[in-house]
PDB file of N, CA and C in Angstrom:
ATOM      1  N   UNK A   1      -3.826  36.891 -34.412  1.00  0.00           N
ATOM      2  CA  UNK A   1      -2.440  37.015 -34.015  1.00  0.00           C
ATOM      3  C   UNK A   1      -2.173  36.056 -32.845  1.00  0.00           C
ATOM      4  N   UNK A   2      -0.749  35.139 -32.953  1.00  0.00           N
ATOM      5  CA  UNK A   2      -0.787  34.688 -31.711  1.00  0.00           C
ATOM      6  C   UNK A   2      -0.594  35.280 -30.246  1.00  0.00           C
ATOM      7  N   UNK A   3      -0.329  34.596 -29.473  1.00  0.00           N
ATOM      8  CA  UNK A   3      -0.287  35.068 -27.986  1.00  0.00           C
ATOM      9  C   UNK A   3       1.143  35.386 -28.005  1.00  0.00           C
ATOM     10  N   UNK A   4       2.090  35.977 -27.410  1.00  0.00           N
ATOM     11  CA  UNK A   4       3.239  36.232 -27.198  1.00  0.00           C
ATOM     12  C   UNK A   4       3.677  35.832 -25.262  1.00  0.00           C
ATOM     13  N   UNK A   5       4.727  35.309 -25.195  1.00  0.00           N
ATOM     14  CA  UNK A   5       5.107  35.091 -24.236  1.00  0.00           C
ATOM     15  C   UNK A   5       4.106  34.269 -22.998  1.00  0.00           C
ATOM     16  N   UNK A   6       3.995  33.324 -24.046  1.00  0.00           N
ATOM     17  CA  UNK A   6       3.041  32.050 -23.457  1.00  0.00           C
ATOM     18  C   UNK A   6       4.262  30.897 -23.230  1.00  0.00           C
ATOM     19  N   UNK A   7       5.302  30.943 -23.192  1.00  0.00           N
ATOM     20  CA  UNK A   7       6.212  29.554 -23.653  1.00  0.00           C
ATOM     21  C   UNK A   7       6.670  29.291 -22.091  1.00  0.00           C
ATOM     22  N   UNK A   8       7.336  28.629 -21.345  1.00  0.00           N
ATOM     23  CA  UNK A   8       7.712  28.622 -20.148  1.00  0.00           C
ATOM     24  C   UNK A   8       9.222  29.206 -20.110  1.00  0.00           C
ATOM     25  N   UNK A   9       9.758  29.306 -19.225  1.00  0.00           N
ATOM     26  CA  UNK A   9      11.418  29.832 -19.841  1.00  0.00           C
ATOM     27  C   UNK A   9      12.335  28.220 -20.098  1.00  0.00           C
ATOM     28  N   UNK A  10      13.095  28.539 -20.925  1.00  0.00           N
ATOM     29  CA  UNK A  10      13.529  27.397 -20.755  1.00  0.00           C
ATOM     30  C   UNK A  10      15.263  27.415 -20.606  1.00  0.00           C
ATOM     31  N   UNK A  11      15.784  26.093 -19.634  1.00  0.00           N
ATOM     32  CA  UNK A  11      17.163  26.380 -19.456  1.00  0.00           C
ATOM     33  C   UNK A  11      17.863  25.035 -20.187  1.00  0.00           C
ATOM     34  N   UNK A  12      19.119  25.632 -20.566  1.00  0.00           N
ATOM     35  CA  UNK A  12      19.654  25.008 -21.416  1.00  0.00           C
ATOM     36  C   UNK A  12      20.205  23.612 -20.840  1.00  0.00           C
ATOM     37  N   UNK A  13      20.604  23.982 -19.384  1.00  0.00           N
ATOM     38  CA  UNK A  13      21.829  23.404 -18.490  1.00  0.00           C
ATOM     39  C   UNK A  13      20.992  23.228 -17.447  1.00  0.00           C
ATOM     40  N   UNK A  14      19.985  22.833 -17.174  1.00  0.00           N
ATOM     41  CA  UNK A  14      19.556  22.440 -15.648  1.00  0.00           C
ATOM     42  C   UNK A  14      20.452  21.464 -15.258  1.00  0.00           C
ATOM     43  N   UNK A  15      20.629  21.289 -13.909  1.00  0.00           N
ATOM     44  CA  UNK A  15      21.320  20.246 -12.957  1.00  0.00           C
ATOM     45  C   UNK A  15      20.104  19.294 -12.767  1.00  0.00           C
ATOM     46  N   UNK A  16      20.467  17.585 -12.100  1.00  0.00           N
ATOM     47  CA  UNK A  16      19.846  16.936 -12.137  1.00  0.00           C
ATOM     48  C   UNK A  16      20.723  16.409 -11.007  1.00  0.00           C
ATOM     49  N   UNK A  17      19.965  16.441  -9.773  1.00  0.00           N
ATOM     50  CA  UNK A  17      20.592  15.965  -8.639  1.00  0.00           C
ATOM     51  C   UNK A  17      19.836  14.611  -7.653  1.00  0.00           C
ATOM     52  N   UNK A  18      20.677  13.639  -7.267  1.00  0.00           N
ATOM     53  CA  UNK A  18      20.416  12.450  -6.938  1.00  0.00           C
ATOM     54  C   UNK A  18      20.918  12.414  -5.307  1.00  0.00           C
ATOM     55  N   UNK A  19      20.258  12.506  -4.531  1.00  0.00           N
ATOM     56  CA  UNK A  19      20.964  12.218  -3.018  1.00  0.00           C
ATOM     57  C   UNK A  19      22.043  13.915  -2.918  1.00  0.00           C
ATOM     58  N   UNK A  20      21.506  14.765  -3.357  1.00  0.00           N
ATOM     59  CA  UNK A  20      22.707  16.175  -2.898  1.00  0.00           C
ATOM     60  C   UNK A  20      23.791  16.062  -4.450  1.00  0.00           C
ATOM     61  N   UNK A  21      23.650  15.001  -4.754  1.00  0.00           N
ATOM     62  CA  UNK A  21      24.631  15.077  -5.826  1.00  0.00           C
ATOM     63  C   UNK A  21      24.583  15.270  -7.185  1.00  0.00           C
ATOM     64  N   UNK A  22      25.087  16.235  -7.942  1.00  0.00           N
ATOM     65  CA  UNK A  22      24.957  16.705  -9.306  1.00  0.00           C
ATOM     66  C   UNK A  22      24.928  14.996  -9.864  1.00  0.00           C
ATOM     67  N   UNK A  23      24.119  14.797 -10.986  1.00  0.00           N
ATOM     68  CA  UNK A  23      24.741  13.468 -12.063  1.00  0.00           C
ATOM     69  C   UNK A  23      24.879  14.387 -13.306  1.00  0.00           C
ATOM     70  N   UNK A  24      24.216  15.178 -14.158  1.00  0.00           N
ATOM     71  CA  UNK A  24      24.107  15.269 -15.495  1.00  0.00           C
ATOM     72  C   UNK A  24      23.196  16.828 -15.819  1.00  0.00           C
ATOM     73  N   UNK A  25      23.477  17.437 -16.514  1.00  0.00           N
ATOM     74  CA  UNK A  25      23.232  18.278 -17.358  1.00  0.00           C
ATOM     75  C   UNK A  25      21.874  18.304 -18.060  1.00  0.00           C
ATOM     76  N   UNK A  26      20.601  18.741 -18.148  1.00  0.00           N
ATOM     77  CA  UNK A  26      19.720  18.638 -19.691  1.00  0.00           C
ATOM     78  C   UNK A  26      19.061  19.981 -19.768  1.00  0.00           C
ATOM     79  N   UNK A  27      18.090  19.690 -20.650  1.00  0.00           N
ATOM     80  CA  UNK A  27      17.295  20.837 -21.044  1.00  0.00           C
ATOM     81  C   UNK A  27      15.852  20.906 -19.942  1.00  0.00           C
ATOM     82  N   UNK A  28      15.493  21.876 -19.510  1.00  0.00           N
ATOM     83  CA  UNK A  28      14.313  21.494 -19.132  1.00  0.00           C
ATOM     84  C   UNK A  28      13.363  22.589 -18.786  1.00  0.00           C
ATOM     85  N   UNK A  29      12.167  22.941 -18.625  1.00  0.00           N
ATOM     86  CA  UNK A  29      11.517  23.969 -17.918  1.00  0.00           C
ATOM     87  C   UNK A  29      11.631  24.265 -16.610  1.00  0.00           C
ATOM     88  N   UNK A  30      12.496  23.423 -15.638  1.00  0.00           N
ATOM     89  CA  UNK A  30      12.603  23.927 -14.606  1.00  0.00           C
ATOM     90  C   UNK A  30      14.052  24.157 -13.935  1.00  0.00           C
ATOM     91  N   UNK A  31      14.592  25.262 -13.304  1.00  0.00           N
ATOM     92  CA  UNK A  31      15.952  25.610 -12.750  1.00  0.00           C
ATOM     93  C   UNK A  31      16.577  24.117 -12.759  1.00  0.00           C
ATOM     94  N   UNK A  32      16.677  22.969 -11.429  1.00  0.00           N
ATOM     95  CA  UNK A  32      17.320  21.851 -11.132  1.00  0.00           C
ATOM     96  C   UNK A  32      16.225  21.072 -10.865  1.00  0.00           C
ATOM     97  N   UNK A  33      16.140  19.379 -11.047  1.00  0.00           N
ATOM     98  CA  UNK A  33      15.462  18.889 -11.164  1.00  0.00           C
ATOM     99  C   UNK A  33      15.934  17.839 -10.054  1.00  0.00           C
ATOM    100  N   UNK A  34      15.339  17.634  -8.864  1.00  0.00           N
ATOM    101  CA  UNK A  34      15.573  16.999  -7.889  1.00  0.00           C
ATOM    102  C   UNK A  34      15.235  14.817  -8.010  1.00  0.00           C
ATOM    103  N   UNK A  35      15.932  13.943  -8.143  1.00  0.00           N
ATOM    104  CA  UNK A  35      15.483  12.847  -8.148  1.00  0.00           C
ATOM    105  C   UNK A  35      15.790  11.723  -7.092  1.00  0.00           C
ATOM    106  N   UNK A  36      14.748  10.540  -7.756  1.00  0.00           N
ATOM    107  CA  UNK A  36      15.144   9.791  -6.114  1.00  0.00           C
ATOM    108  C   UNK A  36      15.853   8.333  -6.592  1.00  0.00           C
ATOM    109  N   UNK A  37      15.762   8.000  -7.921  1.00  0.00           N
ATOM    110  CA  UNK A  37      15.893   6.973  -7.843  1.00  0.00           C
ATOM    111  C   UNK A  37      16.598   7.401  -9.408  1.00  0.00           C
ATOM    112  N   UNK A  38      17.934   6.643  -9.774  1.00  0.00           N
ATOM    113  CA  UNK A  38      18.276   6.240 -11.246  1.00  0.00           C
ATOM    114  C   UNK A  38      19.061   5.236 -11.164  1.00  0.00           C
ATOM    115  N   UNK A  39      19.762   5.177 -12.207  1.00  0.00           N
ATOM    116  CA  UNK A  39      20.049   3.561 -12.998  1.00  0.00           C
ATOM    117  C   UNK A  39      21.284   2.870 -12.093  1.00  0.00           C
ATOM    118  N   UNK A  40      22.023   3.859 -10.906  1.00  0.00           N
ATOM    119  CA  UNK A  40      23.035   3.287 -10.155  1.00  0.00           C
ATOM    120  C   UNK A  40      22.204   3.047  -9.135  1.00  0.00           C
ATOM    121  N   UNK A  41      21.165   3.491  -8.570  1.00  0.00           N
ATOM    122  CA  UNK A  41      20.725   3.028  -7.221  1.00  0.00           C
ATOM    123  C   UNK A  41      19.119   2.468  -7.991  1.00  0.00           C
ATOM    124  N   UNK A  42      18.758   2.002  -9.003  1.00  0.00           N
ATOM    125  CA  UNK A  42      17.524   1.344  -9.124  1.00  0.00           C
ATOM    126  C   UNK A  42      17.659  -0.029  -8.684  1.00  0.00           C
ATOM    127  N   UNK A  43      16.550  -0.693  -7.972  1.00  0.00           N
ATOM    128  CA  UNK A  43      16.835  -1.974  -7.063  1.00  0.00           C
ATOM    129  C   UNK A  43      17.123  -2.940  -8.577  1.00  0.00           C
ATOM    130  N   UNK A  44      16.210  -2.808  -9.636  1.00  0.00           N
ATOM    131  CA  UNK A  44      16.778  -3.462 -10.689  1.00  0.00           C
ATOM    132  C   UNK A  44      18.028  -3.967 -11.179  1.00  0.00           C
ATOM    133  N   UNK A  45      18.945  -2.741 -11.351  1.00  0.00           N
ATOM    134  CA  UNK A  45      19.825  -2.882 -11.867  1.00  0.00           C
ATOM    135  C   UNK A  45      21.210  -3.180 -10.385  1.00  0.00           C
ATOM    136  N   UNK A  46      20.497  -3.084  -9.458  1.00  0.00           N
ATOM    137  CA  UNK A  46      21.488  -3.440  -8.267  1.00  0.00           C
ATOM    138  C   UNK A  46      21.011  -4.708  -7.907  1.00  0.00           C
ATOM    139  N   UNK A  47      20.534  -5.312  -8.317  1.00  0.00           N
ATOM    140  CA  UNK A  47      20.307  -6.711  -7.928  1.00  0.00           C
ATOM    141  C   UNK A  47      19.797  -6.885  -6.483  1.00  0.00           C
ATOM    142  N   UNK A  48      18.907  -5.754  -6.145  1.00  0.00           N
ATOM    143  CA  UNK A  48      18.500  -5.622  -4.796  1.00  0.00           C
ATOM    144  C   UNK A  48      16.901  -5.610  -4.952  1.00  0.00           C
ATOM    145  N   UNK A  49      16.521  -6.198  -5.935  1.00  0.00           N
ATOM    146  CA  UNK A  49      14.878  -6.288  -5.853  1.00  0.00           C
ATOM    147  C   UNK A  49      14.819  -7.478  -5.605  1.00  0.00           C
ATOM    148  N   UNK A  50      12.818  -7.343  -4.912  1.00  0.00           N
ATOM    149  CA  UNK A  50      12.713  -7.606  -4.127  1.00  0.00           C
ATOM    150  C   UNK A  50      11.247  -7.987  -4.753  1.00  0.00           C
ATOM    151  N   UNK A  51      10.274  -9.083  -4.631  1.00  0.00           N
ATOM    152  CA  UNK A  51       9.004  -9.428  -4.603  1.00  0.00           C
ATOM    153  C   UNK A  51       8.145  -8.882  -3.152  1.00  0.00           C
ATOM    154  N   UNK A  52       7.386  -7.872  -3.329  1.00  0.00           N
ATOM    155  CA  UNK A  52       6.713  -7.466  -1.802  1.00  0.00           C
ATOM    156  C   UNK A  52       5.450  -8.338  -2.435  1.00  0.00           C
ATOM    157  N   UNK A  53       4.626  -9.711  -1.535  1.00  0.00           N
ATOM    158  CA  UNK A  53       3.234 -10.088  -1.450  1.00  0.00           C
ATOM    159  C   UNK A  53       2.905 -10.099  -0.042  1.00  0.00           C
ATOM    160  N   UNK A  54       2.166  -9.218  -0.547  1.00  0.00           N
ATOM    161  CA  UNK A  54       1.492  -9.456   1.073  1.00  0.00           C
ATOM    162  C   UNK A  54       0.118  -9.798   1.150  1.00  0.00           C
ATOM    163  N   UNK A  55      -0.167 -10.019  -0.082  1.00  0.00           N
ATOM    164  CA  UNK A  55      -1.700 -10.401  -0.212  1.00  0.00           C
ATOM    165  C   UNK A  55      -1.842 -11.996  -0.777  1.00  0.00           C
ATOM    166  N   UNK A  56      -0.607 -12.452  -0.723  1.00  0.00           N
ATOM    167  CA  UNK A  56      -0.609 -13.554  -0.996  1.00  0.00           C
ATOM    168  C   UNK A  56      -1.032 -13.646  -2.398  1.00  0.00           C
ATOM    169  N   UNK A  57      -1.035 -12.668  -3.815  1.00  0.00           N
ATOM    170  CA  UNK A  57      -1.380 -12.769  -4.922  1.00  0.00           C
ATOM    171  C   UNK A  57      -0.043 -13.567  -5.963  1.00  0.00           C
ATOM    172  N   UNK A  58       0.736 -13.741  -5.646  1.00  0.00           N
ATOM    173  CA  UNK A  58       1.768 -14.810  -6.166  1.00  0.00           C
ATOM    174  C   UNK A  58       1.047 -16.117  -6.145  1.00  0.00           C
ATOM    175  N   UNK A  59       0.668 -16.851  -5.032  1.00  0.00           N
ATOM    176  CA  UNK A  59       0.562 -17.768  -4.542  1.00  0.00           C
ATOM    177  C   UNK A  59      -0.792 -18.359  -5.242  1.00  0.00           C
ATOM    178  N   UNK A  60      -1.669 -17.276  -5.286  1.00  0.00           N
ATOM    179  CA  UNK A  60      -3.364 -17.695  -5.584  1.00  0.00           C
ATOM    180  C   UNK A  60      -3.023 -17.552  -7.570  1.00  0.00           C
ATOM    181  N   UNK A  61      -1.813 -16.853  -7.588  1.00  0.00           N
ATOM    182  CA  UNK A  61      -1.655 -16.812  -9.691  1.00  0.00           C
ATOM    183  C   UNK A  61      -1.130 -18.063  -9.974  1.00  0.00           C
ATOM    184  N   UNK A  62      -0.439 -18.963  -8.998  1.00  0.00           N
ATOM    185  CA  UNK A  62       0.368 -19.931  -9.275  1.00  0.00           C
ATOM    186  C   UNK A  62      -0.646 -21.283  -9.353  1.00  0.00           C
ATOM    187  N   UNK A  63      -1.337 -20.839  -7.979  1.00  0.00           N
ATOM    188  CA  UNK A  63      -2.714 -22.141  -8.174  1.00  0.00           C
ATOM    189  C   UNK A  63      -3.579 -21.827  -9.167  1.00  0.00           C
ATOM    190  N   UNK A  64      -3.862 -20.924  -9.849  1.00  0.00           N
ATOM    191  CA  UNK A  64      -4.886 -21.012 -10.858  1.00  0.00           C
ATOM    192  C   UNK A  64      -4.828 -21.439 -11.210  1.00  0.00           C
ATOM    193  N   UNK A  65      -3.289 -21.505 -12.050  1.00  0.00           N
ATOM    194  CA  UNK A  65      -2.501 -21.200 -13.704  1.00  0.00           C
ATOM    195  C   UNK A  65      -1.867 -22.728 -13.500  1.00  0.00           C
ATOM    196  N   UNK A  66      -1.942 -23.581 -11.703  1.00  0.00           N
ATOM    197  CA  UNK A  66      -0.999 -24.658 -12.108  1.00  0.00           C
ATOM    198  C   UNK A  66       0.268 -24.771 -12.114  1.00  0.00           C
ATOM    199  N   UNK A  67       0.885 -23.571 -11.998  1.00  0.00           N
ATOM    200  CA  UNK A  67       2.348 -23.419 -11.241  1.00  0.00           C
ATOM    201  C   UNK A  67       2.494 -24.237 -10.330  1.00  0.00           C
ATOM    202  N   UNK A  68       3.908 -24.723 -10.059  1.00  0.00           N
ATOM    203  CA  UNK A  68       4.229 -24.771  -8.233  1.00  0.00           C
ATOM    204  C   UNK A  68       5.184 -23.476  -8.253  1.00  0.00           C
ATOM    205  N   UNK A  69       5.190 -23.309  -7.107  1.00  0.00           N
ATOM    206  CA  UNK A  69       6.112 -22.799  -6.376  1.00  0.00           C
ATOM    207  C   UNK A  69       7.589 -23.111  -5.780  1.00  0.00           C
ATOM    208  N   UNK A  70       8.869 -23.048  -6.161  1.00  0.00           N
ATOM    209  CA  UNK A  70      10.144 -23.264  -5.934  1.00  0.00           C
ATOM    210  C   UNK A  70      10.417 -22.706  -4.502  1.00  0.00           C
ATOM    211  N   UNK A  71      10.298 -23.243  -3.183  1.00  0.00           N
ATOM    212  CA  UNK A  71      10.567 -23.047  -1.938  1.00  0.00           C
ATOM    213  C   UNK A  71      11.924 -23.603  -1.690  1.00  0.00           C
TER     214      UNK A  71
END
């Protein structure tokens, strides 16, 4: 026989909140689902990314491979 009341609860309507602010509705196993980053504030899609080297690994892929570099 199976197990009974093994499933998690599940809600139909969780909230999905970004910075304090509701965005959207889904299904999920947990009450509200807290986030940090989506598609209005991803640096991607805001044209706010950014290359972090700090190991200088740009620089040493470009000399391997024969790149230059556009300064």
């Amino acid at each position: 026989m199976p197990k009974s009341d093994i499933h998690p609860k599940w809600f139909e309507k969780a909230p999905i909140f970004c910075d304090g602010k509701p965005l959207c509705f889904i299904g999920s196993t947990k009450k509200e689902l807290q986030i940090d980053v989506w598609l209005i504030n991803h640096p991607f899609y805001t044209e706010s990314q950014t290359i972090v080297d700090s190991e200088g690994r740009v620089e040493r892929f470009m000399k391997k491979y024969g790149f230059e570099l556009n300064n």
